[in-house]
Protein backbone atom coordinates (compact mmCIF):
# COMPACT_ATOMS: atom_id res chain seq x y z
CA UNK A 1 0.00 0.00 0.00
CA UNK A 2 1.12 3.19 -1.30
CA UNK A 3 0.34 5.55 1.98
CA UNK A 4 -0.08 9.18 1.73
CA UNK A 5 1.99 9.67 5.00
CA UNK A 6 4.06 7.28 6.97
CA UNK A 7 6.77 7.59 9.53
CA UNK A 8 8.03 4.91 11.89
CA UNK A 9 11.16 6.27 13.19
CA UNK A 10 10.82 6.79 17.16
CA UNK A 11 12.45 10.35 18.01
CA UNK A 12 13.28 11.98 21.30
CA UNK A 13 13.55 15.64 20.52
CA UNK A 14 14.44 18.47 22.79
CA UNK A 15 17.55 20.54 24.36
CA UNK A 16 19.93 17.86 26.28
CA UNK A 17 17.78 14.71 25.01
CA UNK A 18 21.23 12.98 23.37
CA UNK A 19 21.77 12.71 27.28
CA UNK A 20 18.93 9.97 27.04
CA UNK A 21 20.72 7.71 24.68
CA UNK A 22 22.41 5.37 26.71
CA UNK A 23 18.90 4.27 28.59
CA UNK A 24 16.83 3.94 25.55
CA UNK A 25 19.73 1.88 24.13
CA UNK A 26 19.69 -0.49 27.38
CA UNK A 27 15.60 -0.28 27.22
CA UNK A 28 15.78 -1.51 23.83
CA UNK A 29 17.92 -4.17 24.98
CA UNK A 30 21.00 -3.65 22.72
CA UNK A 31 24.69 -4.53 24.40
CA UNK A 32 27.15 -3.30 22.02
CA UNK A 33 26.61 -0.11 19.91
CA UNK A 34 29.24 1.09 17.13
CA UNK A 35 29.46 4.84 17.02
CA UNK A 36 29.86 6.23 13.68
CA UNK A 37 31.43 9.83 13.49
CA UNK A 38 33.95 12.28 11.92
CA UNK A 39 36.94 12.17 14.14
CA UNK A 40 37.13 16.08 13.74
CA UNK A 41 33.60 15.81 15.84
CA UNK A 42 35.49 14.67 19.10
CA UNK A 43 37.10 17.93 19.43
CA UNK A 44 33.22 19.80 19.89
CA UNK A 45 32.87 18.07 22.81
CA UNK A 46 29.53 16.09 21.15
CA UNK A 47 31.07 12.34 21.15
CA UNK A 48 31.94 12.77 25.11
CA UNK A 49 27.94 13.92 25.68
CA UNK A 50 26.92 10.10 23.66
CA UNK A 51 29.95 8.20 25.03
CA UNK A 52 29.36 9.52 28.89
CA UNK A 53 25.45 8.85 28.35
CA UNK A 54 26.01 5.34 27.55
CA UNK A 55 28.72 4.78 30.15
CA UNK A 56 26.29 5.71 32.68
CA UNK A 57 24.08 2.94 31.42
CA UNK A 58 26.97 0.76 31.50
CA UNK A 59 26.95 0.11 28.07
CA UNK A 60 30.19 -0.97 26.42
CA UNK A 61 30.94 0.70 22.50
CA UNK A 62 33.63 0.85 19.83
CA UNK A 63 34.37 3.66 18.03
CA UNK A 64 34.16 3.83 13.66
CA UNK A 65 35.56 7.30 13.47
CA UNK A 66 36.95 7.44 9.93
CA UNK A 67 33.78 9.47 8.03
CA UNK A 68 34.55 11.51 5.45
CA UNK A 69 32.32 14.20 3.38
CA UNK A 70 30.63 12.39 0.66
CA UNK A 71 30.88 8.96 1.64
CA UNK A 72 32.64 6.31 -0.50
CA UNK A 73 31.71 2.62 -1.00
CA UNK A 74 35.12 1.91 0.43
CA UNK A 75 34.73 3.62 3.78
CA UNK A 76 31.41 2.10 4.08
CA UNK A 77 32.38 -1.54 3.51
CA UNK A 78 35.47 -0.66 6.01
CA UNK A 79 32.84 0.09 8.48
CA UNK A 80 30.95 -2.69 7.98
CA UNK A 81 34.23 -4.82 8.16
CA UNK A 82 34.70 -3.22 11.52
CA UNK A 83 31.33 -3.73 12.27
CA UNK A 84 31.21 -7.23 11.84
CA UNK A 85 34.45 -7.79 13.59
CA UNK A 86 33.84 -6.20 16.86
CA UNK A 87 30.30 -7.67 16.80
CA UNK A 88 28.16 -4.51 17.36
CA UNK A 89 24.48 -5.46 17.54
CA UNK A 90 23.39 -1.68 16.56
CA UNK A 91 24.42 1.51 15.14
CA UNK A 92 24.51 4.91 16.30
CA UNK A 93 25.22 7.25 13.96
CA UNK A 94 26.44 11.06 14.92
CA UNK A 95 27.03 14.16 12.94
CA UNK A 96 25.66 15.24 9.22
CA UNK A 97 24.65 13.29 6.66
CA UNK A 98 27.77 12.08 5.60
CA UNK A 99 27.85 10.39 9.51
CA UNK A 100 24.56 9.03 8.79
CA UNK A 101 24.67 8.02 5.28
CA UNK A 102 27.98 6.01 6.48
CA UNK A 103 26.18 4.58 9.13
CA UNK A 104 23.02 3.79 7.03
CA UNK A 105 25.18 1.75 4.46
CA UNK A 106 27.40 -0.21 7.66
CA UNK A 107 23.90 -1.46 9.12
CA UNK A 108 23.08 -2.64 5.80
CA UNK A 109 26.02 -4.63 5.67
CA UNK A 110 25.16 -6.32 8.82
CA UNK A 111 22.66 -8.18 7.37
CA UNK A 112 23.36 -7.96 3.86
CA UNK A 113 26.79 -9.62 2.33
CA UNK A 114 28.49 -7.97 -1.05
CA UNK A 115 29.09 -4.32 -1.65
CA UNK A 116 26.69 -1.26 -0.82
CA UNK A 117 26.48 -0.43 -4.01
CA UNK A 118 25.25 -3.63 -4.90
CA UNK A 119 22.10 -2.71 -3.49
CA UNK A 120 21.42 0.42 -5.47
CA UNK A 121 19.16 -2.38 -7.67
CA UNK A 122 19.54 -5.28 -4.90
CA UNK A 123 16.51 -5.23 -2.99
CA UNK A 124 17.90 -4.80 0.91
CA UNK A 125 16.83 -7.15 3.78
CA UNK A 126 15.15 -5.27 6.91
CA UNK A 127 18.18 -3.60 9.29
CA UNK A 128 17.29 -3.33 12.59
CA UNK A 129 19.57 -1.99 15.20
CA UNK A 130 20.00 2.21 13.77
CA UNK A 131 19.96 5.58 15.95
CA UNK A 132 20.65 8.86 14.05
CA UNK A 133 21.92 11.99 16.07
CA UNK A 134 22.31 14.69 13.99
CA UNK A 135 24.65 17.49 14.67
CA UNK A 136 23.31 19.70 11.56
CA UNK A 137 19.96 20.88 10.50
CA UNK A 138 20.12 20.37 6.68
CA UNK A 139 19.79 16.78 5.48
CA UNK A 140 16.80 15.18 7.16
CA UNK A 141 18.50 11.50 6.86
CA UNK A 142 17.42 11.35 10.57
CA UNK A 143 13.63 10.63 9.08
CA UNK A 144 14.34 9.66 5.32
CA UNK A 145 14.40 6.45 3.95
CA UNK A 146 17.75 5.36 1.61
CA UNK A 147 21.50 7.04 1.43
CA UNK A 148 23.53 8.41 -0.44
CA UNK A 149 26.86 6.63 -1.25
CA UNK A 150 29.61 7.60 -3.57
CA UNK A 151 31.15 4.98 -5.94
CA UNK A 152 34.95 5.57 -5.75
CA UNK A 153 35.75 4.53 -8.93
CA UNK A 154 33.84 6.92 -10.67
CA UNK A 155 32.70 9.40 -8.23
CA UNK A 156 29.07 9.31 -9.14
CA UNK A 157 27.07 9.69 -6.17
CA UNK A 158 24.75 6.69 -5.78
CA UNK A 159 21.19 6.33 -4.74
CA UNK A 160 20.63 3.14 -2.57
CA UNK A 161 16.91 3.58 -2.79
CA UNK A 162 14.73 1.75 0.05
CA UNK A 163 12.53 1.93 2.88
CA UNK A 164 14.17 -1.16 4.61
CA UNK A 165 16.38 0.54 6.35
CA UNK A 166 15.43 3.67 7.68
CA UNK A 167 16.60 4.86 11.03
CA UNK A 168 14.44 2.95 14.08
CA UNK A 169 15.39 6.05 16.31
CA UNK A 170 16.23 9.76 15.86
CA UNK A 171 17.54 11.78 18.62
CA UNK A 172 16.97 15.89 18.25
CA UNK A 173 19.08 18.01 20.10
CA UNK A 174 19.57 21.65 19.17
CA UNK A 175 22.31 21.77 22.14
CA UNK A 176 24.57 19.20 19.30
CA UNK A 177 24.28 22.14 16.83
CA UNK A 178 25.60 24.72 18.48
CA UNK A 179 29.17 24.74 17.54
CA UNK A 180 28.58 24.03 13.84
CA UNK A 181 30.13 26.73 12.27
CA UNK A 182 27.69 29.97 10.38
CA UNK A 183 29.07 29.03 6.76
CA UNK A 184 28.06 24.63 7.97
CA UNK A 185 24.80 26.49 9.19
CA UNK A 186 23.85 28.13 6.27
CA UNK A 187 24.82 25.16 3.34
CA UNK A 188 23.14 22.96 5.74
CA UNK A 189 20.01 24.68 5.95
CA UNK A 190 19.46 25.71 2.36
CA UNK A 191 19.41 21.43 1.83
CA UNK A 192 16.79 21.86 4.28
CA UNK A 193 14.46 24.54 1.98
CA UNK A 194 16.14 22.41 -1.43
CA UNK A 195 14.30 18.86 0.33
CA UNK A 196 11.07 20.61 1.59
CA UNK A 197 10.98 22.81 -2.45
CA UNK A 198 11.85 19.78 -4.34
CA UNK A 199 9.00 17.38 -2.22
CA UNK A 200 6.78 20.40 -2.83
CA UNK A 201 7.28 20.02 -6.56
CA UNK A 202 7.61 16.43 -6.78
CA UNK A 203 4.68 14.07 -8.63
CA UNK A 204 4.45 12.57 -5.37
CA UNK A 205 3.39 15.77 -3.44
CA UNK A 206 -0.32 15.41 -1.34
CA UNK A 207 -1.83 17.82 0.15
CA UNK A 208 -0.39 16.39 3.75
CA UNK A 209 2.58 16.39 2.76
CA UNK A 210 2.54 20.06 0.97
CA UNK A 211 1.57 21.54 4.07
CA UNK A 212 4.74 20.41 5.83
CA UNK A 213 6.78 21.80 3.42
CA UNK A 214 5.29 24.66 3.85
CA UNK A 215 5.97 24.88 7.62
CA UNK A 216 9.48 23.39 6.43
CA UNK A 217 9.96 26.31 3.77
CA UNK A 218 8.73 29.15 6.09
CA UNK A 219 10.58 28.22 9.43
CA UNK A 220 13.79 28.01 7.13
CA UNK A 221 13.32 31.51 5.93
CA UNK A 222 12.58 33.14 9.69
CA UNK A 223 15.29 30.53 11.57
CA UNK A 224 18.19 29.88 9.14
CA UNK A 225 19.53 33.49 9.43
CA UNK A 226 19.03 34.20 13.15
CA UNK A 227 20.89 30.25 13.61
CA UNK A 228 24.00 31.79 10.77
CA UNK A 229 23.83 35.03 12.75
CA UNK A 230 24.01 33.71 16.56
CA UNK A 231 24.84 29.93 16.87
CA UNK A 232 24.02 30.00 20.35
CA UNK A 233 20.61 31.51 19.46
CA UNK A 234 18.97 28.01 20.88
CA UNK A 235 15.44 28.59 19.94
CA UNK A 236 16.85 29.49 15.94
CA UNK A 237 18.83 26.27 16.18
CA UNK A 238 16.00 24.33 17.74
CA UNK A 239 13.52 24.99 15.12
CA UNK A 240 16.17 24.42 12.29
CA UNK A 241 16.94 20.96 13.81
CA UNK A 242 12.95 20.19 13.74
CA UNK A 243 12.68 22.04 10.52
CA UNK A 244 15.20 19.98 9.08
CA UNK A 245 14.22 16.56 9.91
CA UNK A 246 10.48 17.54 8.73
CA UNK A 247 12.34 17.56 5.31
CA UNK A 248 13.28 14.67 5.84
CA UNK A 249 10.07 13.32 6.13
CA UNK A 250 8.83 15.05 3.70
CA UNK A 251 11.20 12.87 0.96
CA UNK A 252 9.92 9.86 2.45
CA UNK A 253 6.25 10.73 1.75
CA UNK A 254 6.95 12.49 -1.40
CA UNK A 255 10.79 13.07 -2.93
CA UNK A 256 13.89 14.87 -3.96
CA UNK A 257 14.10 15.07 -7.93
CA UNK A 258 15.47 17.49 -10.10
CA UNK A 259 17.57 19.92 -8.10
CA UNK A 260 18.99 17.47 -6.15
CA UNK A 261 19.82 15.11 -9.15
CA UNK A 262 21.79 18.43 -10.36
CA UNK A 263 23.04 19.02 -7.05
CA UNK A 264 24.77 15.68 -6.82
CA UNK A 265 26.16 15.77 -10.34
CA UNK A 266 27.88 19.08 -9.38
CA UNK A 267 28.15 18.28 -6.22
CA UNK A 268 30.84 15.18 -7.19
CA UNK A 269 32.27 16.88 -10.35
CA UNK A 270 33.41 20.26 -8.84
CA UNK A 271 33.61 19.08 -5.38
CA UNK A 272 31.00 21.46 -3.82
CA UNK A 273 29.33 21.37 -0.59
CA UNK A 274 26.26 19.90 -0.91
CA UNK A 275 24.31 22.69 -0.04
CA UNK A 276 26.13 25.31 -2.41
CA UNK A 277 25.62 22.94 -4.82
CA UNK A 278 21.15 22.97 -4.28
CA UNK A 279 21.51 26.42 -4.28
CA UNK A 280 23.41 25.77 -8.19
CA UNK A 281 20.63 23.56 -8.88
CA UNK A 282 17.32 25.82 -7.59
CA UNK A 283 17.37 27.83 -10.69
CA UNK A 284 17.71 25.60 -13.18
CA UNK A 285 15.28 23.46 -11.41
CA UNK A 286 12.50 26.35 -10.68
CA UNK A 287 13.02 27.52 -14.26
CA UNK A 288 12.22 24.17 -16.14
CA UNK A 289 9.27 23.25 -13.59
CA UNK A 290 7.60 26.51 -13.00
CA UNK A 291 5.04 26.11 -15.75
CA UNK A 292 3.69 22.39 -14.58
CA UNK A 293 3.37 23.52 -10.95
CA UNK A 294 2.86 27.13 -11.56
CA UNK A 295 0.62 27.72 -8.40
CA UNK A 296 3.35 26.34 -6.06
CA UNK A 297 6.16 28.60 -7.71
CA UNK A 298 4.34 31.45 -6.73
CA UNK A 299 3.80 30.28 -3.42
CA UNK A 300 7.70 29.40 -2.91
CA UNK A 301 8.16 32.86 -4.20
CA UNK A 302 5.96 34.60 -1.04
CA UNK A 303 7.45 32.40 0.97
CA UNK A 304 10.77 33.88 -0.23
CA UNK A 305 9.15 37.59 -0.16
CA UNK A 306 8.50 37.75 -4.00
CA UNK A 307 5.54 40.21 -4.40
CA UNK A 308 3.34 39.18 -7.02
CA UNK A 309 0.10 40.93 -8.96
CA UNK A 310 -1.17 37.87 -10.69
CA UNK A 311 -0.38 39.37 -13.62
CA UNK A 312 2.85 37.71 -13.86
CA UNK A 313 3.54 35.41 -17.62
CA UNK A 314 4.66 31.64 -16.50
CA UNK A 315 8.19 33.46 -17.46
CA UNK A 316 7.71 36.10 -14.89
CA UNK A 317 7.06 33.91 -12.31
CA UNK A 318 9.97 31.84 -12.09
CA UNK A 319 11.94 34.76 -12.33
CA UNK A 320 10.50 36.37 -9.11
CA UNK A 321 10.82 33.47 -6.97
CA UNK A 322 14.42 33.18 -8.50
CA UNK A 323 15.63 36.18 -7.85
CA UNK A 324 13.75 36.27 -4.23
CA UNK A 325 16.11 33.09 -3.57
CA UNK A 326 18.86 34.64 -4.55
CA UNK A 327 18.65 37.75 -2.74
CA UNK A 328 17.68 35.54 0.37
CA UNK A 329 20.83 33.23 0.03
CA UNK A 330 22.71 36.77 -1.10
CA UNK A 331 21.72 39.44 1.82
CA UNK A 332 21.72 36.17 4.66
CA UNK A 333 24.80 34.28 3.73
CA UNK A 334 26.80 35.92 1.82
CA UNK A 335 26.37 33.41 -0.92
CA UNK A 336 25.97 33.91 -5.04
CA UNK A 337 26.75 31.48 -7.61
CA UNK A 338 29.56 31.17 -9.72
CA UNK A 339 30.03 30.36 -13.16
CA UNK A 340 31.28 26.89 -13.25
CA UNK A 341 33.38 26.10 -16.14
CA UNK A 342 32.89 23.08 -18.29
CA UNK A 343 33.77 21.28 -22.01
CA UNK A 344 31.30 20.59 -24.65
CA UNK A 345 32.27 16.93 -24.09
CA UNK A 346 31.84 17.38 -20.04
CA UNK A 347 28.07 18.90 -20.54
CA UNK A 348 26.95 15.78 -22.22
CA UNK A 349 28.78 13.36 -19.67
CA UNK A 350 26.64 15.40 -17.45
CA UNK A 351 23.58 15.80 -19.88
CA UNK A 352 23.93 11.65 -19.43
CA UNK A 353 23.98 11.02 -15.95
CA UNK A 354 21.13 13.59 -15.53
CA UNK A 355 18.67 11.76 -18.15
CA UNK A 356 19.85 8.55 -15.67
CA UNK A 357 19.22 9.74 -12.58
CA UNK A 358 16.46 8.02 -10.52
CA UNK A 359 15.20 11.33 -8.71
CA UNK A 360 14.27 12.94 -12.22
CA UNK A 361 11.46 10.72 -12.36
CA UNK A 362 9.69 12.59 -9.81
CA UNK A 363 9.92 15.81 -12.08
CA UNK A 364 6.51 17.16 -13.07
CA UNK A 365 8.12 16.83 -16.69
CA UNK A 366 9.57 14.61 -18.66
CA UNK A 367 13.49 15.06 -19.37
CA UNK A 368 15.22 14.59 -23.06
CA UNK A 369 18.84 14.51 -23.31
CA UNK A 370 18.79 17.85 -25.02
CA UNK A 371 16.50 19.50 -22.42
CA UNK A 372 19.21 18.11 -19.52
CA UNK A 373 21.95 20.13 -21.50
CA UNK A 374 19.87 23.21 -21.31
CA UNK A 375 18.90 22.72 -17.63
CA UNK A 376 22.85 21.93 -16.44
CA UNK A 377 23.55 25.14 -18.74
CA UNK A 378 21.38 27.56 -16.47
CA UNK A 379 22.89 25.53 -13.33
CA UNK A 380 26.21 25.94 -14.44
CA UNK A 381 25.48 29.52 -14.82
């Protein structure tokens, strides 16, 4: 059954709830967790709040702390190696998305054998045993369902698309997102508005869902700058962390599609940060769609501050809500896109992964090879 909305990950949310981990862990009668985590993390003082939590619990752990931005299949299957070896019986992933897209793909392996990226087609037996704590408010992966893995032989970020292992637990803390950094803060949270635009947009958008993106869209607008301004501003960075994992959601009931299947294209090719490269990939993205969903343009546009009479051609439109976004991502972070350079021969390499990519079949419209040129043209800028 195809359900309008759906969401079985169990979340604690709330300033000091990571302090809770180690009981829920013993209360859901695991013995040995594996920590996932960017070793540059330990030095922010968030490992020692999870590792002291589950030593008061008595719980015994080992440590995977080799995550790196953009995960590979190779750190993954190291994990999982580790994993396996130590005998973990759950996984408790902590930082961004690369932490829990790391951590996604090492549960996998514990009950599936091969590679991860054998299971970007393999259907994936269910993985039990997987806590997210998020340190950013930008990718959602708390509450969405698959991860993204990058092959390291080609550097094409991969899709492993299922439902069978999403997260059993989330833990929200605004106090773990303190110390991210304003530049982290502001990438992070324009993922946040690219997931809750791009579900928005999507041909699986309901009216359910729609209305959390909404929320999603407007809290990002009021919160993200106030969070980039003050990172101690704990109510900012409370509703970003909510915010952000409502995006989450919102791909699991509806789904990413074509910004973020630009977004990861760029993304791998000229090594941007994920959320620089959604902001590359809005335009293009709002450009090509804006006639299909023409209603919910506009409304991305208020949302944005984009005054409109109703007068406004199809053309017009899109170009409000565009330059509202820019002047957002301009006047609040400091950010503006740069022309990215590129070969005839590189565009259709590009053109061809695009026409491939499984999130462009959630566009409202249909993609030719020639079209995907055009679209990576306006991206590229």
């Amino acid at each position: 059954m195809d359900f309008t909305l759906y969401q079985k990950v169990k979340v604690i949310s709330g300033r000091g709830s990571a302090k809770q981990i180690g009981s829920m862990i013993q209360e859901e009668g695991y013995c040995l967790p594996l920590l996932v985590f960017e070793e540059g993390l330990r030095n922010t003082g968030i490992i020692d709040v999870v590792e002291n939590s589950l030593a008061e619990s008595g719980i015994s752990y080992h440590e995977f702390n080799q995550v790196k931005p953009n995960p590979t299949d190779m750190i993954v299957e190291k994990g999982a190696r580790f994993c396996r070896q130590m005998k973990c019986d759950c996984v408790i992933a902590i930082g961004g998305g690369s932490s829990i897209d790391t951590a996604k793909g090492i549960n996998v392996l514990r009950f599936n054998e091969g590679s991860i990226l054998d299971y970007e087609t393999k259907e994936v037996k269910s993985c039990s045993g997987f806590i997210a704590v998020p340190t950013t408010a930008g990718t959602g992966s708390e509450l969405s369902q698959g991860a993204i893995v990058s092959d390291s032989k080609t550097e094409q970020k991969k899709l492993i698309p299922t439902d069978s292992f999403e997260n059993e637990y989330a833990i929200l803390d605004p106090l773990l997102t303190q110390k991210l950094p304003a530049n982290q803060t502001a990438f992070t949270g324009l993922d946040a508005f690219s997931h809750a635009t791009e579900a928005y947009t999507a041909t699986k958008a309901n009216p359910l869902c729609d209305l959390i993106c909404e929320k999603v869209m407007e809290t990002v607008v009021e919160y993200l700058p106030r969070a980039y301004k003050n990172g101690n501003d704990l109510l900012a960075r409370e509703r970003m962390l909510n915010a952000a994992s409502l995006g989450g959601w919102s791909l699991f009931c509806s789904s990413d599609h074509l910004g973020h299947a630009i977004a990861h294209i760029l993304g791998a090719k000229y090594h941007l940060v994920h959320g620089l490269a959604c902001m590359y990939g809005f335009e293009a993205m709002i450009r090509f769609i804006s006639e299909s969903v023409e209603e919910k343009i506009i409304q991305i546009g208020v949302i944005l501050g984009a005054d409109f009479s109703g007068e406004e051609s199809t053309k017009e439109i899109a170009d409000k809500t565009i330059v509202a976004y820019q002047r957002f991502c301009q006047e609040q972070f400091q950010l503006t896109k740069q022309p990215l350079s590129y070969t005839q021969e590189e565009l259709d390499d590009m053109a061809n992964e695009l026409v491939q990519n499984p999130f462009i079949h959630m566009c409202t419209k249909e993609i030719s090879f020639e079209e995907a040129k055009k679209i990576l043209q306006m991206a590229l800028g």
